[in-house]
C-alpha atoms as a PDB file:
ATOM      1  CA  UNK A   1       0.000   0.000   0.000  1.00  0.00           C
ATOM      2  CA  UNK A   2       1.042   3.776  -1.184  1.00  0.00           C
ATOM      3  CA  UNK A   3       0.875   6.288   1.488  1.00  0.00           C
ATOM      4  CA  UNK A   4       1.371   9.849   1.221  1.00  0.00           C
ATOM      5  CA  UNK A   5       2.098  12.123   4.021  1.00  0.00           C
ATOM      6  CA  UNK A   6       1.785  16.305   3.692  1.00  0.00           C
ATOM      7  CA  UNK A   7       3.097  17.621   6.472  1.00  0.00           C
ATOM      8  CA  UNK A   8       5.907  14.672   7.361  1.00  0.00           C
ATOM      9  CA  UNK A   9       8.034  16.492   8.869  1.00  0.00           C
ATOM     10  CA  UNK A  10       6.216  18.256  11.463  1.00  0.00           C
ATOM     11  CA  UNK A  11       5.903  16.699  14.995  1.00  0.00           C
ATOM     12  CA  UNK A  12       2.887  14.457  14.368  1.00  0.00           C
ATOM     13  CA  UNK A  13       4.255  13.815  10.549  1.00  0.00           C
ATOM     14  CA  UNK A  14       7.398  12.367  11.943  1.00  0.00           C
ATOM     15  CA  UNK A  15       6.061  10.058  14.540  1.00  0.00           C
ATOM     16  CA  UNK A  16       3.393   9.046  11.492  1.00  0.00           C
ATOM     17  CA  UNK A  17       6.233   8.269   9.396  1.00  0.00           C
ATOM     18  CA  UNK A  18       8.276   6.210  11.820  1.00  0.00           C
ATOM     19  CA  UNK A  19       5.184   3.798  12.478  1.00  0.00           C
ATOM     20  CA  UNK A  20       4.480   3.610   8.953  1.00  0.00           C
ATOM     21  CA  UNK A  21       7.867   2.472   7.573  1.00  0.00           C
ATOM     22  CA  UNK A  22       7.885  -0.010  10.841  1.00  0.00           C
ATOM     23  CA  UNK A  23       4.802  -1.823   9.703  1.00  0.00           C
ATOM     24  CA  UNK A  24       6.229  -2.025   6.074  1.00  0.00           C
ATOM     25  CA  UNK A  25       4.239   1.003   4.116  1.00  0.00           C
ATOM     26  CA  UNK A  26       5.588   2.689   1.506  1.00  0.00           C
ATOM     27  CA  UNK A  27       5.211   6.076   2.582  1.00  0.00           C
ATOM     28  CA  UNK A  28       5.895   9.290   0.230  1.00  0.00           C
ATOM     29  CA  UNK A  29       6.447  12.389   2.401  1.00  0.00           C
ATOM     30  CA  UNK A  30       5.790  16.130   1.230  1.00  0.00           C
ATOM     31  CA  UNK A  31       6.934  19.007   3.150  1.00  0.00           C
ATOM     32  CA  UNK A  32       8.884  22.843   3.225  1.00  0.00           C
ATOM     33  CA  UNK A  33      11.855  21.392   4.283  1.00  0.00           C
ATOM     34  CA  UNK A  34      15.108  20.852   2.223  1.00  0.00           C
ATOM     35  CA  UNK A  35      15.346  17.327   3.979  1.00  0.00           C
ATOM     36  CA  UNK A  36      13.781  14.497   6.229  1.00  0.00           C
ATOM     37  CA  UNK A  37      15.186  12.367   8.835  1.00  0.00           C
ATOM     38  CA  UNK A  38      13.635   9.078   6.838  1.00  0.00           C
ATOM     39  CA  UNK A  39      14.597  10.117   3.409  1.00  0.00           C
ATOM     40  CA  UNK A  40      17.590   6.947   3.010  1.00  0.00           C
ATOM     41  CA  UNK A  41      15.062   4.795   4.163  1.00  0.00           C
ATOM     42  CA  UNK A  42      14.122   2.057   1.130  1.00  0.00           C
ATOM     43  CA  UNK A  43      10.405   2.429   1.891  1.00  0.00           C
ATOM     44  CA  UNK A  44      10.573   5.857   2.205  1.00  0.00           C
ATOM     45  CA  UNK A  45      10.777   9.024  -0.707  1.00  0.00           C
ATOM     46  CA  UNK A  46      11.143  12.652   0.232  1.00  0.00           C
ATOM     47  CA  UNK A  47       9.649  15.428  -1.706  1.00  0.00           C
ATOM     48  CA  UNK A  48      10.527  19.224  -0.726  1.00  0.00           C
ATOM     49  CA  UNK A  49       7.372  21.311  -1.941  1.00  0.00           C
ATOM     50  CA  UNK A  50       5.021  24.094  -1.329  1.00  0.00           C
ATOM     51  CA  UNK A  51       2.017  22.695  -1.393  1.00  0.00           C
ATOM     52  CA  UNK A  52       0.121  25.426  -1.285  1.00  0.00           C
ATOM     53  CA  UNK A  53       1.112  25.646  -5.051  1.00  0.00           C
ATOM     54  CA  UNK A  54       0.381  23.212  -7.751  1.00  0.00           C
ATOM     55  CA  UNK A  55       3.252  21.063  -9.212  1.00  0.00           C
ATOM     56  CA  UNK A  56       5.016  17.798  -9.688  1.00  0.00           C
ATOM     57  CA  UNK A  57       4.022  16.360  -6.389  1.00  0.00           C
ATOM     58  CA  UNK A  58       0.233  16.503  -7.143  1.00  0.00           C
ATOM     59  CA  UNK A  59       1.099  13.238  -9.548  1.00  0.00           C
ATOM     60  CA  UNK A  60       1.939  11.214  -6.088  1.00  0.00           C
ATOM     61  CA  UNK A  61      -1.480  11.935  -5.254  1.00  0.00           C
ATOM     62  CA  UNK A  62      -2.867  10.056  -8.106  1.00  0.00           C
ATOM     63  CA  UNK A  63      -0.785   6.988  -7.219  1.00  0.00           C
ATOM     64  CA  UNK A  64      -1.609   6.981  -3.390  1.00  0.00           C
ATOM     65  CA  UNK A  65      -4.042   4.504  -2.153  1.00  0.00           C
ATOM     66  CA  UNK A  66      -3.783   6.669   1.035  1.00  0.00           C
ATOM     67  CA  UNK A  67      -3.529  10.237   1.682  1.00  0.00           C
ATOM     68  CA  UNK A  68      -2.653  11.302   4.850  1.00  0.00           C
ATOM     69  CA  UNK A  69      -2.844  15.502   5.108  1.00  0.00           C
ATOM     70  CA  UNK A  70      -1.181  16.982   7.891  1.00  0.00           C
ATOM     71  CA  UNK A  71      -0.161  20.572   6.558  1.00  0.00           C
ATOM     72  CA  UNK A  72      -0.811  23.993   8.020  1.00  0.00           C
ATOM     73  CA  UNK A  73       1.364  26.229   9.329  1.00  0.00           C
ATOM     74  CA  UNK A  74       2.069  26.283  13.011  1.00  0.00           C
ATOM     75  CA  UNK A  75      -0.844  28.581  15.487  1.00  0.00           C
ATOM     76  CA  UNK A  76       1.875  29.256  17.434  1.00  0.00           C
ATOM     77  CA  UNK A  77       3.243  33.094  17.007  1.00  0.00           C
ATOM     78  CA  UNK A  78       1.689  35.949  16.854  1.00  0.00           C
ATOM     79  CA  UNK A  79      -1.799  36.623  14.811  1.00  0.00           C
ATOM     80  CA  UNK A  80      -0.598  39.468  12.593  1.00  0.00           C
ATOM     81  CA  UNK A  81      -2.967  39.626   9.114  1.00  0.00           C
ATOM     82  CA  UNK A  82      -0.226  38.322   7.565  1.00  0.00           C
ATOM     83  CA  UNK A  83       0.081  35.317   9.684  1.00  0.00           C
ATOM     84  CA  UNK A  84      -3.335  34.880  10.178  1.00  0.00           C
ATOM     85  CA  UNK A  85      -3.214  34.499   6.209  1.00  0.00           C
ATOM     86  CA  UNK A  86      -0.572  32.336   6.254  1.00  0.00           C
ATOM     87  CA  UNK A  87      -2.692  29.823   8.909  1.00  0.00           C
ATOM     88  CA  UNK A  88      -5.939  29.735   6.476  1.00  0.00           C
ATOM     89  CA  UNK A  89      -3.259  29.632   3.047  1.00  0.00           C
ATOM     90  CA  UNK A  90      -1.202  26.819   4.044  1.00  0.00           C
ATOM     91  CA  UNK A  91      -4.244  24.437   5.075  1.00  0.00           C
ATOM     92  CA  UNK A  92      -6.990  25.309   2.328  1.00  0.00           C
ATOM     93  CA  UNK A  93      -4.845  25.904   0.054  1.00  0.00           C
ATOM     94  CA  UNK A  94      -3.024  22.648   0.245  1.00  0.00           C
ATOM     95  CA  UNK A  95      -6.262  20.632   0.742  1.00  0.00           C
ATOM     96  CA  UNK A  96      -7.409  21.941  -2.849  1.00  0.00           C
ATOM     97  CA  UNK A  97      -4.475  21.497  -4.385  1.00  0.00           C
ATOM     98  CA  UNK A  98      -5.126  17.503  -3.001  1.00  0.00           C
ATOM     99  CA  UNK A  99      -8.352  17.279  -4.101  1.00  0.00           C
ATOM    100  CA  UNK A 100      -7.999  18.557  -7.488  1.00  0.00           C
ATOM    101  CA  UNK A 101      -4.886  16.321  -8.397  1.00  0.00           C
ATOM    102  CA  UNK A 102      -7.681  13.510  -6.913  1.00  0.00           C
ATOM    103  CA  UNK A 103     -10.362  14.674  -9.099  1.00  0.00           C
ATOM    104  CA  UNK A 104      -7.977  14.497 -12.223  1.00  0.00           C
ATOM    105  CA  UNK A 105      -7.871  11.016 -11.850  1.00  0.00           C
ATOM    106  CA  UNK A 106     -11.707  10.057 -12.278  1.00  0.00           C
ATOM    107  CA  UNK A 107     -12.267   7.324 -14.514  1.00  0.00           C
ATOM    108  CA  UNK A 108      -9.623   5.061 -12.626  1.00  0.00           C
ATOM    109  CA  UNK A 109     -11.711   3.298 -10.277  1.00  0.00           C
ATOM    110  CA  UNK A 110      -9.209   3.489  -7.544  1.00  0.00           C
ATOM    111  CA  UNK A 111     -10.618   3.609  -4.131  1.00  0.00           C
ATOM    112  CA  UNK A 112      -8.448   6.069  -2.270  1.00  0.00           C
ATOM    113  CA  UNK A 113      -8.582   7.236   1.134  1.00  0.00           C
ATOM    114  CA  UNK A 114      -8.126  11.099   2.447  1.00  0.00           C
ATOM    115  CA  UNK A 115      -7.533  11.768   5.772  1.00  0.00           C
ATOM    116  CA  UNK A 116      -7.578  15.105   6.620  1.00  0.00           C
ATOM    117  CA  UNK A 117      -6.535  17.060   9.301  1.00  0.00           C
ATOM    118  CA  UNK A 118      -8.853  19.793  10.831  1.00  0.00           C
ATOM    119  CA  UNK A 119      -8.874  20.725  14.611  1.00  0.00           C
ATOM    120  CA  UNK A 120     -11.388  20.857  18.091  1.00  0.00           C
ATOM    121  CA  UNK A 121     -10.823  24.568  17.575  1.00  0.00           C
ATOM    122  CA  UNK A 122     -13.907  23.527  14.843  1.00  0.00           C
ATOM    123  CA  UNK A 123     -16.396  24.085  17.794  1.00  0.00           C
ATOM    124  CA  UNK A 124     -15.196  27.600  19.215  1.00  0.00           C
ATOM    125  CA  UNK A 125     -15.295  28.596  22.932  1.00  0.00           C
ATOM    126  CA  UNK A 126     -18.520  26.640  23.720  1.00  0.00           C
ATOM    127  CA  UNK A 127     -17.693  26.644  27.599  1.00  0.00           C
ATOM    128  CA  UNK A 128     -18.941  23.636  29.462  1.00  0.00           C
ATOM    129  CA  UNK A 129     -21.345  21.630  26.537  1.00  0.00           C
ATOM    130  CA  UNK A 130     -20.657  18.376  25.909  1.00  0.00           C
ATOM    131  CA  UNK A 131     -19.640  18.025  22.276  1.00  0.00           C
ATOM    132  CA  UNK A 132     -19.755  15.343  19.748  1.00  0.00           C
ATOM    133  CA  UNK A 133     -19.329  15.793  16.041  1.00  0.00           C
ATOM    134  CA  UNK A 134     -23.120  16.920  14.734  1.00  0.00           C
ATOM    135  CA  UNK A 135     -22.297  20.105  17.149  1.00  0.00           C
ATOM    136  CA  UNK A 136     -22.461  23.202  14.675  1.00  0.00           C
ATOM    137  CA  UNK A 137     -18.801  25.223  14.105  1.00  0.00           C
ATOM    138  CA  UNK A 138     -18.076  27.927  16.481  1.00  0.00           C
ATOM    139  CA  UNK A 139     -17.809  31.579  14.511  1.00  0.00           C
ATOM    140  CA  UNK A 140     -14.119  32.631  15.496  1.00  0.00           C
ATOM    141  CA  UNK A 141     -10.820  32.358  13.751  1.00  0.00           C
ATOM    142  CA  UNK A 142      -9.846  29.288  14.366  1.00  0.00           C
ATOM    143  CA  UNK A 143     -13.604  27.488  14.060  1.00  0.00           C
ATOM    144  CA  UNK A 144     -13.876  29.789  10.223  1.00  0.00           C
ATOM    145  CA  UNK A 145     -10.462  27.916   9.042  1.00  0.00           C
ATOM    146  CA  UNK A 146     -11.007  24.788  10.335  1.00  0.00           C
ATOM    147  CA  UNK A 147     -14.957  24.847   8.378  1.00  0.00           C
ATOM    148  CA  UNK A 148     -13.493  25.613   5.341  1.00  0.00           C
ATOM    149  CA  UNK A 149     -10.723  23.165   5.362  1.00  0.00           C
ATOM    150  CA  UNK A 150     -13.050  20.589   5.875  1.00  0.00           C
ATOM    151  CA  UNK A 151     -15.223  21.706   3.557  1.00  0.00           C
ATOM    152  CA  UNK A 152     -12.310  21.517   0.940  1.00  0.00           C
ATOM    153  CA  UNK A 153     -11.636  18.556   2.063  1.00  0.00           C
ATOM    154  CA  UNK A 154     -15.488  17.049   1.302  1.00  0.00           C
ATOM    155  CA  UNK A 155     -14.999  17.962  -1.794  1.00  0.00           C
ATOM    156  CA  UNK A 156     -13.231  14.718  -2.537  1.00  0.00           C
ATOM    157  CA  UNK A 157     -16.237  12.902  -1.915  1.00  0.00           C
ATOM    158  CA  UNK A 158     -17.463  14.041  -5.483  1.00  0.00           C
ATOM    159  CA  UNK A 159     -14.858  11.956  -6.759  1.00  0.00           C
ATOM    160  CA  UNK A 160     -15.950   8.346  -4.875  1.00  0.00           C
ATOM    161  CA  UNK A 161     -12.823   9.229  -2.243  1.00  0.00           C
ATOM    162  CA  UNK A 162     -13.873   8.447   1.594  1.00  0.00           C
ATOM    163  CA  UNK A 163     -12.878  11.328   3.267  1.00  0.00           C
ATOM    164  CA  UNK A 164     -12.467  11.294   7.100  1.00  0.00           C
ATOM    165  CA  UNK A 165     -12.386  14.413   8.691  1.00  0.00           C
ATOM    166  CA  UNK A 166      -9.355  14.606  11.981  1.00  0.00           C
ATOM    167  CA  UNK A 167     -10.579  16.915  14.476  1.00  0.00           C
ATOM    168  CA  UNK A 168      -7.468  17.096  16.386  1.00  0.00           C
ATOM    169  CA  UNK A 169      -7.249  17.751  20.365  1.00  0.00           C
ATOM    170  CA  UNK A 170      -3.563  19.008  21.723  1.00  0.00           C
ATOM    171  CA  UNK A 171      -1.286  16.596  20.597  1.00  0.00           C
ATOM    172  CA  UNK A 172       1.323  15.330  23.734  1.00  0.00           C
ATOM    173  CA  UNK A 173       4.408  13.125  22.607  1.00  0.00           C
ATOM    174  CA  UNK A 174       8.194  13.086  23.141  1.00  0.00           C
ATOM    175  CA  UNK A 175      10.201  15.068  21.664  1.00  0.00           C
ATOM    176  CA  UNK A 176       8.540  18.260  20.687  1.00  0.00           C
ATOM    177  CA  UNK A 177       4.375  19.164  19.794  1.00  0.00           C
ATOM    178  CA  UNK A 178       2.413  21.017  22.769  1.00  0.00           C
ATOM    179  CA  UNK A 179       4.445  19.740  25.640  1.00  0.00           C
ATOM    180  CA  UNK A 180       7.959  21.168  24.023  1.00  0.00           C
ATOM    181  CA  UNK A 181       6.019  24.577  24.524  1.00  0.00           C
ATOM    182  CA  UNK A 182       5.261  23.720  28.025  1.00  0.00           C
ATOM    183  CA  UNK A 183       7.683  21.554  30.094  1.00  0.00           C
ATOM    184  CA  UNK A 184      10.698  24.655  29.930  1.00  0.00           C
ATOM    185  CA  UNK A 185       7.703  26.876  32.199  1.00  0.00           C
ATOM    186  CA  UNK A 186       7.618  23.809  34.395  1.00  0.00           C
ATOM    187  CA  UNK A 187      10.884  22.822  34.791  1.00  0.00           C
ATOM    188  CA  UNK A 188      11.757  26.356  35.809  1.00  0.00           C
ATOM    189  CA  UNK A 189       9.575  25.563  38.862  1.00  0.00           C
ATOM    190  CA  UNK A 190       6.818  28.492  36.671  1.00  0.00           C
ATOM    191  CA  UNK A 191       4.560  26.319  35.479  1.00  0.00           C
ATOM    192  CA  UNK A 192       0.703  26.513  36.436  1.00  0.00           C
ATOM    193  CA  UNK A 193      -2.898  26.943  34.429  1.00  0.00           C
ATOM    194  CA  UNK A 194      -3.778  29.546  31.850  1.00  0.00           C
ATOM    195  CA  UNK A 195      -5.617  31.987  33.240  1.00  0.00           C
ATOM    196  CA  UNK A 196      -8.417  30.243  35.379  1.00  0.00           C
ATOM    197  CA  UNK A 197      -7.765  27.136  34.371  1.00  0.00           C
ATOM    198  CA  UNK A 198     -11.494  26.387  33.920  1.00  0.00           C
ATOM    199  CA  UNK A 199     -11.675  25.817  30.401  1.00  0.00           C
ATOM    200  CA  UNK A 200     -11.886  22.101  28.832  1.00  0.00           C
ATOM    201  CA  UNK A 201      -8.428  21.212  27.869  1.00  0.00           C
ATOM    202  CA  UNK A 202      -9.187  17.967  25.091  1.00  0.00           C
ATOM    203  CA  UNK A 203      -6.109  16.641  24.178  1.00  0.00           C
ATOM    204  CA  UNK A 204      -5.337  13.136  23.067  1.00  0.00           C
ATOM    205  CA  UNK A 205      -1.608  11.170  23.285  1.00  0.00           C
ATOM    206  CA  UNK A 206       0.310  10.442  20.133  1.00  0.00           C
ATOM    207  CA  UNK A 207       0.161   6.822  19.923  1.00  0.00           C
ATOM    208  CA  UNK A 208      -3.683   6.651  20.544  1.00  0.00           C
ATOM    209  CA  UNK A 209      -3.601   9.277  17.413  1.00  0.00           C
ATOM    210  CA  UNK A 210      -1.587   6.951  15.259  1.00  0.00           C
ATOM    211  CA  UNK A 211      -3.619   4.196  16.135  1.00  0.00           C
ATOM    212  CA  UNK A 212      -6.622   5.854  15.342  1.00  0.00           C
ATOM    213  CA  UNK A 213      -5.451   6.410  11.292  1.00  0.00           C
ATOM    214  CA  UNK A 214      -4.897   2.983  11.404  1.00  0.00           C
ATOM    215  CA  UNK A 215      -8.070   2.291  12.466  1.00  0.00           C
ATOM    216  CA  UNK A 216      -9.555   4.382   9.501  1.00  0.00           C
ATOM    217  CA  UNK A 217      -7.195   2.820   7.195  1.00  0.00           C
ATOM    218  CA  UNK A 218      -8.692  -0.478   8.183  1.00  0.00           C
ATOM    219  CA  UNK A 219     -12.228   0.432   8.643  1.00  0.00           C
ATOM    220  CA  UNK A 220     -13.975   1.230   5.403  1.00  0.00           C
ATOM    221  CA  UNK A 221     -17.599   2.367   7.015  1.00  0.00           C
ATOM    222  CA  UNK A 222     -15.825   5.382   8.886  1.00  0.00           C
ATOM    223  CA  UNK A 223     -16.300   8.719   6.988  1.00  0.00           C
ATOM    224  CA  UNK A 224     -16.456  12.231   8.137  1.00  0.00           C
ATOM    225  CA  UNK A 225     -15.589  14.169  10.886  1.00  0.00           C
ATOM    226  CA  UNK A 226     -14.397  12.396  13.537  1.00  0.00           C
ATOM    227  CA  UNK A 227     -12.973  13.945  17.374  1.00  0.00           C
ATOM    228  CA  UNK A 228      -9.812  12.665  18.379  1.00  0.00           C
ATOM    229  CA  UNK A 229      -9.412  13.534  21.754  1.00  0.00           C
ATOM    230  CA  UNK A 230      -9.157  11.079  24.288  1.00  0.00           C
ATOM    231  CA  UNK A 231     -12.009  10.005  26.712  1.00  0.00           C
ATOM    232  CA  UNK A 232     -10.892  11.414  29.778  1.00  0.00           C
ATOM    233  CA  UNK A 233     -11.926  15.136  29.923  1.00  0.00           C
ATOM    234  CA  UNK A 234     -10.213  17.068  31.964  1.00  0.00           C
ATOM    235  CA  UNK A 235      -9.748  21.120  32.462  1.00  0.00           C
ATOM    236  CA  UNK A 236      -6.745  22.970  31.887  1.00  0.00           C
ATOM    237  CA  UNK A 237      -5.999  23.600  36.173  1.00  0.00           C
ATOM    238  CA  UNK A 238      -6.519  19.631  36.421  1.00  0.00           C
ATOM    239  CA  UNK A 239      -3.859  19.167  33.131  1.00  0.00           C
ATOM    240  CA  UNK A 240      -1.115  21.611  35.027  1.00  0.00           C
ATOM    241  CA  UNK A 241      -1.570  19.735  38.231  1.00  0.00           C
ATOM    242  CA  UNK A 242      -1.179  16.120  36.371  1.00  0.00           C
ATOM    243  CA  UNK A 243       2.020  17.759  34.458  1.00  0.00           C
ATOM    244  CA  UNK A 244       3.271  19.666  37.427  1.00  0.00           C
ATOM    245  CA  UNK A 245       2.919  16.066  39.634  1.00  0.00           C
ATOM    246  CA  UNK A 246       4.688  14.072  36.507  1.00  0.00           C
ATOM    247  CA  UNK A 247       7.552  16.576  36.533  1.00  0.00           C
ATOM    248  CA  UNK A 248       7.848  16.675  40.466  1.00  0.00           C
ATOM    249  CA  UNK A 249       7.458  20.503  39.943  1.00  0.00           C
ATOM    250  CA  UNK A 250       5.105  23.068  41.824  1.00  0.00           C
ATOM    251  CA  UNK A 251       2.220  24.195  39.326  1.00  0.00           C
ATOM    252  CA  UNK A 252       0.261  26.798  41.164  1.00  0.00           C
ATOM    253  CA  UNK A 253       2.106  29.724  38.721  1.00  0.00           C
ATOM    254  CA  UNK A 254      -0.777  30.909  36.787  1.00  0.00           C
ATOM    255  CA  UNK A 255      -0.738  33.015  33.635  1.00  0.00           C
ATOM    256  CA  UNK A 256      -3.740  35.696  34.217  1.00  0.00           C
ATOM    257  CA  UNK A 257      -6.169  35.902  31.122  1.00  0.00           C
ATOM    258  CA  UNK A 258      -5.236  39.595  31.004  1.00  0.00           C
ATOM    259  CA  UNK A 259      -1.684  39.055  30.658  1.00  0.00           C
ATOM    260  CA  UNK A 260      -1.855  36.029  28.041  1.00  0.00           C
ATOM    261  CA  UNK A 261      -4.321  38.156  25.987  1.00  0.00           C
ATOM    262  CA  UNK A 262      -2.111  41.627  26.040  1.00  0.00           C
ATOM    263  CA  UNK A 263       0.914  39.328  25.539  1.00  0.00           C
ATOM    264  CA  UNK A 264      -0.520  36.587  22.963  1.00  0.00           C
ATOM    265  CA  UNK A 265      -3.115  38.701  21.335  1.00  0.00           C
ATOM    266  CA  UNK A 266      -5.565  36.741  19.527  1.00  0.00           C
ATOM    267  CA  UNK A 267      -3.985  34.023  19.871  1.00  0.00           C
ATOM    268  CA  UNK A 268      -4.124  34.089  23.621  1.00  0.00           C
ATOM    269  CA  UNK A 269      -7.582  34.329  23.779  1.00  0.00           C
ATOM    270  CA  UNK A 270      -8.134  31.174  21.462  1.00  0.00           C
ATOM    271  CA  UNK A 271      -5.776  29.460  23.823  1.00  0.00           C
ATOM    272  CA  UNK A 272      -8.303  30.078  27.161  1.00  0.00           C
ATOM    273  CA  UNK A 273     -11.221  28.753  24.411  1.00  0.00           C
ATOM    274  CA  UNK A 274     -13.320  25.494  26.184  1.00  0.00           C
ATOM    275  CA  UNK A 275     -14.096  22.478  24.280  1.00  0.00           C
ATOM    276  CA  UNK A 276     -15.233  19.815  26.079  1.00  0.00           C
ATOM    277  CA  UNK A 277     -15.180  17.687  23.022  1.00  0.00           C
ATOM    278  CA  UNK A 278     -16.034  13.496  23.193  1.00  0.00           C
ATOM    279  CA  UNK A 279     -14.839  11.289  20.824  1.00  0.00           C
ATOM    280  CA  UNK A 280     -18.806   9.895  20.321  1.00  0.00           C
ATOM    281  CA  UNK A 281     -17.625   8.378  17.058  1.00  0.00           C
ATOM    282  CA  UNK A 282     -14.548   6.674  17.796  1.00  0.00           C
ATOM    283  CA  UNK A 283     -16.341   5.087  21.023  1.00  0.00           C
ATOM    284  CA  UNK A 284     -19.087   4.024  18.611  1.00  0.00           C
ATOM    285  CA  UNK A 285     -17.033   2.287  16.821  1.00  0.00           C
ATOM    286  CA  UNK A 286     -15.181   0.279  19.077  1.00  0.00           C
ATOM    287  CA  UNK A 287     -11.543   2.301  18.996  1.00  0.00           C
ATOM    288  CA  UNK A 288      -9.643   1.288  22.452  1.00  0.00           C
ATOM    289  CA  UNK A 289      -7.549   4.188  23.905  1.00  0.00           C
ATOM    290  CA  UNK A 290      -4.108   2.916  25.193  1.00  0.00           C
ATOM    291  CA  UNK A 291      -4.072   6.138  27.132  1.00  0.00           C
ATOM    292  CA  UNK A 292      -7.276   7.490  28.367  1.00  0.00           C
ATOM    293  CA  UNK A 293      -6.457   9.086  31.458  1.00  0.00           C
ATOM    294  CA  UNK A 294      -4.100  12.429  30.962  1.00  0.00           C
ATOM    295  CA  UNK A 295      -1.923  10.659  34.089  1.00  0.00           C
ATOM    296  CA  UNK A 296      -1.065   7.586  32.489  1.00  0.00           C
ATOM    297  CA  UNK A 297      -0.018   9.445  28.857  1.00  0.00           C
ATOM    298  CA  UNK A 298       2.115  12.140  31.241  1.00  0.00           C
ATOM    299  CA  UNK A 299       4.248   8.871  32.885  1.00  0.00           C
ATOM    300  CA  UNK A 300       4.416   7.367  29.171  1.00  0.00           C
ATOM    301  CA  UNK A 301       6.121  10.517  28.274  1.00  0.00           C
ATOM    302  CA  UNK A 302       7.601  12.198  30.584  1.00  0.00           C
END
């Protein structure tokens, strides 16, 4: 089997990659950077591209029997227009450059697969509800990107492709993601909520992620959007105390919403959003978490 990875080189596209080449795929990864730790691996081609343009790599879309899309630019800097524009660009952008090399290929009969990324930022600050994935799209930023990239993405389905949509929780692994961004605050004996700490904090560890595409791969009735956060919700004062406890550090530093938002901006305030998202589908259909509880994935990693 073909797979084809936008993104590989990112945090989450790395990890993919590595699991991929260990169970014998042949993976193609596409990505900004001039090179990629796998890319002397036999199973394994790397392609440097913008994918927000068209080009040469849109032809390994038409010989993928999976395509795994895990571009956009990183939310973490500051929201000028510009990057703002560059957060929207780099994932829509991408995603219909993907679907039109798909829909190019019509009278094949191949039966790919597109999974594509989107995010729980999908449902906006929604505070305390419950959400599964029929809850309507929140109407900030973050919630207007994330309904058009999916929307792109849907697209595909014009052309036969099953399309499962990725809502993404905070991703915590080794070696970089979410927790590179934290642990320094920590460690410093600093660390400690954002603001209140009362928001929903849905998050969901690597390996349970990886498993999950897997489980798509292998599960032809799955199609849509689909939350991938892991079963046990927990809020953001509860996730500082589990990290602070894993670490052996203090975590009663809090940031105060006023100083993330005159600090972060716009970005800030998307960061003290609440989601308290389920993941109704994957539950539905029978996924097993390895690590539901945010204690057990903290010892795993840390």
């Amino acid at each position: 089997m073909n797979i084809m990875v936008t993104g590989a080189s990112g945090f989450v596209g790395t990890h993919l990659c590595d699991v991929l080449l260990k169970n014998n795929y042949y993976v193609t990864g596409i990505g900004t950077s001039k090179r990629h730790v796998f890319q002397n691996h036999e199973q394994f081609e790397w392609i440097s591209a913008d994918t927000t343009l068209k080009g040469d790599w849109q032809d390994k879309v038409k010989t993928s029997d999976v395509i795994i899309n895990l571009t956009g630019k990183n939310i973490f800097g500051y929201w000028t227009k510009k990057y703002k524009s560059q957060i929207y660009q780099s994932r829509i952008l991408t995603t219909e450059n993907i679907v039109s090399a798909l829909m190019k290929d019509i009278d094949s009969g191949r039966k790919a697969l597109l999974l594509n990324t989107s995010a729980i930022g999908y449902y906006g600050d929604r505070g305390d509800d419950s959400l599964t994935e029929r809850d309507l799209p929140g109407s900030d930023f973050l919630a207007t990107v994330c309904l058009d990239w999916e929307n792109a993405a849907l697209k595909a389905e014009q052309k036969g492709v099953r399309v499962v949509i990725m809502r993404l929780g905070v991703v915590l692994g080794k070696n970089g993601g979410a927790l590179g961004k934290m642990l320094p605050a920590f460690k410093f004996f600093v660390g400690g909520p954002l603001g209140k700490g009362i928001h929903w904090f849905p998050w969901i560890h690597i390996d349970d992620l990886i498993s999950a595409i897997f489980f798509f791969m292998e599960n032809d009735e799955i199609k849509g959007s689909v939350n991938l956060v892991a079963p046990g919700m927990i809020k953001h004062r509860e996730f500082a105390s589990s990290l602070g406890h894993a670490l052996n550090r203090p975590s009663f530093m809090p940031a105060p919403d006023f100083m993330i938002k005159a600090i972060m901006g716009e970005m800030g305030q998307a960061f003290l959003s609440s989601q308290k998202a389920t993941p109704s589908v994957l539950n539905s259909k029978g996924f097993s978490f390895k690590y539901s509880d945010i204690k057990s994935a903290l010892d795993e990693i840390l």
